[in-house]
C-alpha atoms as a PDB file:
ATOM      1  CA  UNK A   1      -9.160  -7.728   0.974  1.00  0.00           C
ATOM      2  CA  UNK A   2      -8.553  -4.059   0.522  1.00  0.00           C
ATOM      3  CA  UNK A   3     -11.363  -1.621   1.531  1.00  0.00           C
ATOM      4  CA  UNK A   4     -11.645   1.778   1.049  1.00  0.00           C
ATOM      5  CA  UNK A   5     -10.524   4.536   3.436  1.00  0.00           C
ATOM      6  CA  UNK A   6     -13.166   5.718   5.974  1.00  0.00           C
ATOM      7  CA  UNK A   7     -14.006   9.485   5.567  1.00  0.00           C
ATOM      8  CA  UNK A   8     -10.529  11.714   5.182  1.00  0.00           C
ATOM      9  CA  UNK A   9     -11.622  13.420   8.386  1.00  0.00           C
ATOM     10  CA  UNK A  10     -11.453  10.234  10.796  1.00  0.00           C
ATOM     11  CA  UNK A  11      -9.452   9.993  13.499  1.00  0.00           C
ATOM     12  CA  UNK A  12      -8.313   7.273  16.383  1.00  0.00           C
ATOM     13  CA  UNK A  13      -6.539   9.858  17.759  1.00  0.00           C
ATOM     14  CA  UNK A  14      -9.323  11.853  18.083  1.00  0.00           C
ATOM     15  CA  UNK A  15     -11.574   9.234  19.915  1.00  0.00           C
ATOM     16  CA  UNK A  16      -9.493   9.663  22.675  1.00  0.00           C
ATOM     17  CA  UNK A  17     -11.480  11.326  25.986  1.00  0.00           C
ATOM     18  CA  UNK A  18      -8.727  13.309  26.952  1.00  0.00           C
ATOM     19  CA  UNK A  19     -10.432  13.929  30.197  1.00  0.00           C
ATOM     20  CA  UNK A  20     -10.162  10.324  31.681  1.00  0.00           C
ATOM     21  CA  UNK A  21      -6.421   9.524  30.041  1.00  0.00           C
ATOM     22  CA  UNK A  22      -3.661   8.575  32.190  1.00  0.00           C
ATOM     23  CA  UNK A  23       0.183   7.516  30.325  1.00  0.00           C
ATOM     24  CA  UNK A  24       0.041  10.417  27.931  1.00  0.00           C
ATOM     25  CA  UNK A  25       3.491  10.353  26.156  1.00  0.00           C
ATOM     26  CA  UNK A  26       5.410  12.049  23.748  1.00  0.00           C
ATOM     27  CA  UNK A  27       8.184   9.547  22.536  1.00  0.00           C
ATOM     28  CA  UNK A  28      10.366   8.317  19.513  1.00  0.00           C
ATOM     29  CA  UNK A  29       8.970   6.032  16.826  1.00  0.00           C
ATOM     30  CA  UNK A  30      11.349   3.302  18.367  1.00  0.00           C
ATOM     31  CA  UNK A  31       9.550   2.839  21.672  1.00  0.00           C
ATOM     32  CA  UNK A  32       5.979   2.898  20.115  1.00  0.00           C
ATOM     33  CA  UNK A  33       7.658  -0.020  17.958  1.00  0.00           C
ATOM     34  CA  UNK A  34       8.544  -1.863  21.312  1.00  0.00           C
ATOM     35  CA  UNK A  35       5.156  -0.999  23.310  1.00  0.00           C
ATOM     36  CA  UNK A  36       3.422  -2.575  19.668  1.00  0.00           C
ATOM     37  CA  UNK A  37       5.280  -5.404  19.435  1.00  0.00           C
ATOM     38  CA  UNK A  38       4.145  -6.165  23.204  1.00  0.00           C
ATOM     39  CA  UNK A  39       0.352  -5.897  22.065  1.00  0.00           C
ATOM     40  CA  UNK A  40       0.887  -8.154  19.019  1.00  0.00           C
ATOM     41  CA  UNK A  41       2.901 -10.921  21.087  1.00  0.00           C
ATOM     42  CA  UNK A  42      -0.058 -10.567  23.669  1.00  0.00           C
ATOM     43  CA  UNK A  43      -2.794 -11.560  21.023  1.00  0.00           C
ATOM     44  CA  UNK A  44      -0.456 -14.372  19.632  1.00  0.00           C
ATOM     45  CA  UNK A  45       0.583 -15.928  23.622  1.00  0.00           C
ATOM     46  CA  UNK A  46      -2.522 -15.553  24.949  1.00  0.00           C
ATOM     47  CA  UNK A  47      -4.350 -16.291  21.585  1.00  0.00           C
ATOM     48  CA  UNK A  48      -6.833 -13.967  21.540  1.00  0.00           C
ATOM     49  CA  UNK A  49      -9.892 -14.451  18.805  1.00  0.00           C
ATOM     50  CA  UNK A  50     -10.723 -10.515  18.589  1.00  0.00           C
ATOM     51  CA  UNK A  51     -10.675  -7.797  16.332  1.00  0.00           C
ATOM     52  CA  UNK A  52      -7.146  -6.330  15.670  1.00  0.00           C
ATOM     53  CA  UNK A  53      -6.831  -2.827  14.180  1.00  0.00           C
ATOM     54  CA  UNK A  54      -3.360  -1.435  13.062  1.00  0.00           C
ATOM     55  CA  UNK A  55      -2.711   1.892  11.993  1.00  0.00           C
ATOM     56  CA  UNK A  56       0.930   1.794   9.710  1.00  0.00           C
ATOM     57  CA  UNK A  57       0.593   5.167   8.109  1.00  0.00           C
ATOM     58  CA  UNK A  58       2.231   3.561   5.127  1.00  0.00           C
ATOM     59  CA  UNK A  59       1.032  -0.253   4.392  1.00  0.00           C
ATOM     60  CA  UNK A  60       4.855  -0.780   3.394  1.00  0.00           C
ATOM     61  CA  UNK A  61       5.773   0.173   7.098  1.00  0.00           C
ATOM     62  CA  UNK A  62       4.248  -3.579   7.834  1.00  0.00           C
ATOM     63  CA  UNK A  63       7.866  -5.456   6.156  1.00  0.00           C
ATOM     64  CA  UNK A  64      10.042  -5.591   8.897  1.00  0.00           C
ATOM     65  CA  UNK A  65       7.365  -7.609  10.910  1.00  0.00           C
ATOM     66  CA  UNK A  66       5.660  -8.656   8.116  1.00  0.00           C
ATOM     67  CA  UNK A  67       6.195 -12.704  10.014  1.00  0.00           C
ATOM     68  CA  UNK A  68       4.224 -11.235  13.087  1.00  0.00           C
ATOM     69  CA  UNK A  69       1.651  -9.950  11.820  1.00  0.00           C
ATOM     70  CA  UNK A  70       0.874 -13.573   9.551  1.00  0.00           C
ATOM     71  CA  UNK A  71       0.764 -14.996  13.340  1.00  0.00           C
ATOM     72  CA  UNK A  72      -1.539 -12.469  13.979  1.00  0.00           C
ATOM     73  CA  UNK A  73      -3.378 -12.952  11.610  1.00  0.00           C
ATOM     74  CA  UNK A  74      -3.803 -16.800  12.030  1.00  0.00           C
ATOM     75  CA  UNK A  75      -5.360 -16.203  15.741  1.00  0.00           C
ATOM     76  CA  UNK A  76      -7.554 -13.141  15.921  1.00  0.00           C
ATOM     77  CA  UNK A  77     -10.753 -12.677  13.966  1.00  0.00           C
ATOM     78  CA  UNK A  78      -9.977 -10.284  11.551  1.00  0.00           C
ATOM     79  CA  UNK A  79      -6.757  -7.867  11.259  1.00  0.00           C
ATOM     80  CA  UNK A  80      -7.556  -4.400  10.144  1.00  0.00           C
ATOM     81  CA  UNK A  81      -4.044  -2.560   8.291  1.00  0.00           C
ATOM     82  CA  UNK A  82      -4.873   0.470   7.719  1.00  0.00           C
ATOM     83  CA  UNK A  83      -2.506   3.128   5.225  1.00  0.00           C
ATOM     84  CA  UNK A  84      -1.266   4.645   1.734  1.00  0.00           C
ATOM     85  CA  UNK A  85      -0.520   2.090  -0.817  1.00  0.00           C
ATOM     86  CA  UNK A  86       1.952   1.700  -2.985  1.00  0.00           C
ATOM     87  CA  UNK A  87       4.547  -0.487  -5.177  1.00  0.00           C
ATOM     88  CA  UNK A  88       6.734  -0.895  -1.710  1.00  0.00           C
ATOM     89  CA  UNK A  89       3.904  -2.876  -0.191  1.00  0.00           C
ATOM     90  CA  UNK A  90       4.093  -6.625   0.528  1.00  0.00           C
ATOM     91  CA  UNK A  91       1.754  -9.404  -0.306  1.00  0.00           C
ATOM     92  CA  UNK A  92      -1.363  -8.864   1.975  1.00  0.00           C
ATOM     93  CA  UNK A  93      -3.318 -11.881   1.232  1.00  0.00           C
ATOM     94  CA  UNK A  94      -5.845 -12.673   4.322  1.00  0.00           C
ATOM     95  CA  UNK A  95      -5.432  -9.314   5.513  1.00  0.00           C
ATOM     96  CA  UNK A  96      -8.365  -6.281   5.466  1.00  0.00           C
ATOM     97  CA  UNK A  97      -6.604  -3.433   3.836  1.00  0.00           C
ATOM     98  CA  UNK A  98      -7.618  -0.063   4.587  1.00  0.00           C
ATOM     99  CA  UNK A  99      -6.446   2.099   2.077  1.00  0.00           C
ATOM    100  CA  UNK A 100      -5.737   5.698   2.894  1.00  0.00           C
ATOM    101  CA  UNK A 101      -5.120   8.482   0.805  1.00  0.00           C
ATOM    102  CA  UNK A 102      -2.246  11.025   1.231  1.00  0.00           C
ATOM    103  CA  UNK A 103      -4.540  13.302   3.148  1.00  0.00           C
ATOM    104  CA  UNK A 104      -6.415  11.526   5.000  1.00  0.00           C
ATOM    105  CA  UNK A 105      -6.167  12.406   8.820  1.00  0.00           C
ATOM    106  CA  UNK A 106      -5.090   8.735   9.761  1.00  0.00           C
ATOM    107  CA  UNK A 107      -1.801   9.093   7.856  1.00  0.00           C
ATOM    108  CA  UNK A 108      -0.055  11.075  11.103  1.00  0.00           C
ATOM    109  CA  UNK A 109      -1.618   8.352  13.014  1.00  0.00           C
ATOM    110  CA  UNK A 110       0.081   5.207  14.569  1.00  0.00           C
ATOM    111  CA  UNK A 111      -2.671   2.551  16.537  1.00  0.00           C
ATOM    112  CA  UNK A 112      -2.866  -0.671  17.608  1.00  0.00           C
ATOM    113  CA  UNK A 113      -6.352  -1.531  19.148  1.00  0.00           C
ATOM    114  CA  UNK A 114      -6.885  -4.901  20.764  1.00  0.00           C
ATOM    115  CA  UNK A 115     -10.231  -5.297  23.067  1.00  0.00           C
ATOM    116  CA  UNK A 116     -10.480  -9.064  24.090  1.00  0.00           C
ATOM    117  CA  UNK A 117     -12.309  -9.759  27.556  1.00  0.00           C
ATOM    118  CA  UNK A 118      -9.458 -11.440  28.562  1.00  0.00           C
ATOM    119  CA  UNK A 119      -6.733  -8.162  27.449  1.00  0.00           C
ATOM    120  CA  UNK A 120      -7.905  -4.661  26.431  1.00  0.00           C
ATOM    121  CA  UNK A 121      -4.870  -2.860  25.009  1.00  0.00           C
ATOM    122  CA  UNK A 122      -4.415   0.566  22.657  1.00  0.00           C
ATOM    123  CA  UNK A 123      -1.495   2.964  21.462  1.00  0.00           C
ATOM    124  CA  UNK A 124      -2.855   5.690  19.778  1.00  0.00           C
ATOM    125  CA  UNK A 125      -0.352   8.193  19.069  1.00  0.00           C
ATOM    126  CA  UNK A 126      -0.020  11.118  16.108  1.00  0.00           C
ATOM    127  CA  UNK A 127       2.964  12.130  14.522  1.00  0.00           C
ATOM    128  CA  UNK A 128       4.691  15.504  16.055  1.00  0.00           C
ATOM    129  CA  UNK A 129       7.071  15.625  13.656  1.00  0.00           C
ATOM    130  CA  UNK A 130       6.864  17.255   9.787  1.00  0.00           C
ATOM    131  CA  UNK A 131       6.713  14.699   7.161  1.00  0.00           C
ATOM    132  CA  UNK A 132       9.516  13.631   5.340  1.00  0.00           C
ATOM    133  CA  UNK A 133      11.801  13.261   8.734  1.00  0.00           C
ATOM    134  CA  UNK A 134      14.215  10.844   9.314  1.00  0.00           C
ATOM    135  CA  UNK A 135      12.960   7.592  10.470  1.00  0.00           C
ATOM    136  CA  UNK A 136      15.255   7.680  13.799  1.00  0.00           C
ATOM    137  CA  UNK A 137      14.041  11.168  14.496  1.00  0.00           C
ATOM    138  CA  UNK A 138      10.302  10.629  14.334  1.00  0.00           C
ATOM    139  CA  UNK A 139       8.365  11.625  17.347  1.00  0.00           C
ATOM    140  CA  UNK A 140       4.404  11.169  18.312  1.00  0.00           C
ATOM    141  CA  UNK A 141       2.566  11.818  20.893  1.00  0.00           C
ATOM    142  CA  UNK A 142      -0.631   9.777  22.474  1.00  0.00           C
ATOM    143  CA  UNK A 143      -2.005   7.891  25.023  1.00  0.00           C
ATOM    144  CA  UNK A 144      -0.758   3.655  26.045  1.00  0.00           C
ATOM    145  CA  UNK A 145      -3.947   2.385  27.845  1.00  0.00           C
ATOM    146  CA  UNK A 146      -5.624  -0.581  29.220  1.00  0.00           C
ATOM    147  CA  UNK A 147      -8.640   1.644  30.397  1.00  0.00           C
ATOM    148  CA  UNK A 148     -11.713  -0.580  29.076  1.00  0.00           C
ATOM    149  CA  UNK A 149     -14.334   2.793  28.579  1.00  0.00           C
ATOM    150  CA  UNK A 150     -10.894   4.248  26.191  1.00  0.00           C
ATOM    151  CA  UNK A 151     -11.028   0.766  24.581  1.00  0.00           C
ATOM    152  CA  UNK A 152     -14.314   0.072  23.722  1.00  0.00           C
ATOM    153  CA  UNK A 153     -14.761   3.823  22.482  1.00  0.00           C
ATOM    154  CA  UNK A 154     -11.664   3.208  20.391  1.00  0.00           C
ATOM    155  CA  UNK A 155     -13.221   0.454  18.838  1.00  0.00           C
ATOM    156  CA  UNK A 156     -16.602   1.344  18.855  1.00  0.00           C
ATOM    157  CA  UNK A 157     -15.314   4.659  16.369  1.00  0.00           C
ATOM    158  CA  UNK A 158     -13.150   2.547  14.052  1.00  0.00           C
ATOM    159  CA  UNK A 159     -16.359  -0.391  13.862  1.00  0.00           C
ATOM    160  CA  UNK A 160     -18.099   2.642  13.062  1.00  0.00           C
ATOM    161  CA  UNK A 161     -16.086   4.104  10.448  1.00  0.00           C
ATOM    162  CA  UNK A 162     -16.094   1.013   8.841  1.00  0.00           C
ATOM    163  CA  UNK A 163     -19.201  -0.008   8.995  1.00  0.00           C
ATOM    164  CA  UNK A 164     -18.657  -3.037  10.679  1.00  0.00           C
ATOM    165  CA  UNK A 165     -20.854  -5.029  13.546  1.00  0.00           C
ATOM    166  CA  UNK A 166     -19.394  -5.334  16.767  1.00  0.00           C
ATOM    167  CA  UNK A 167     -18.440  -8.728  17.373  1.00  0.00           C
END
């Protein structure tokens, strides 16, 4: 199902109360790939039935895990991709499909939101670098919490944005 982006002004990022944060980083595309993956496998071991909300800048980014993701996707209660489309992107059949325009604030944005009552995780991280660097090179910088007030606010904003009820 592919849905329309939320306002171009909306951002995760800027949820964030940047007063109460603790494990602010500024890292490499590669690690937020690695703390990620740990989120996803979380939902899939401890199968978690919750909202999932992914932020790929580009829906194409999705490929290389593409597999995960379908696991994912078979466990939680919905799984929210959100980022530009176009003819690079997979099959995404099952999946809600934010679609963001070039502009759009969320486009410098990588997040992964999970808020179960059993595991409460986010990444929320914008990009540092100028577009168009090289893939290795990539840096962001963001928060990696398990604070449940950051959570729920997280959520809360992107439930929001999308007009969805809370579940």
């Amino acid at each position: 199902m592919r849905i329309p982006s939320p306002s171009s002004e909306f951002s995760v990022y800027a949820l964030i109360d940047w007063k109460n944060v603790f494990n602010i980083f500024s890292e490499r595309r590669a690690l937020l790939a690695h703390w990620s993956k740990t989120i996803e496998e979380a939902v899939i071991d401890y199968q978690l039935e919750t909202d999932v909300f992914a932020g790929f800048q580009h829906l194409h980014f999705i490929v290389p895990i593409l597999i995960r993701y379908q696991q994912l996707q078979q466990i939680a209660s919905s799984v929210w991709l959100f980022g530009t489309s176009d003819e690079r992107d997979p099959a995404l059949d099952g999946f809600r499909s934010v679609i963001l325009m070039q502009d759009d604030l969320l486009v410098r944005e990588w997040f992964l939101v999970v808020d179960h009552p059993r595991y409460a995780r986010a990444i929320v991280a914008r990009e540092i670098t100028p577009p168009n660097t090289k893939r290795l090179e990539r840096k962001f910088q963001g928060v990696l919490t398990s604070d449940r007030k950051q959570i729920k606010r997280l959520t809360s904003g992107l439930q929001d944005a999308l007009s969805i009820e809370a579940v």
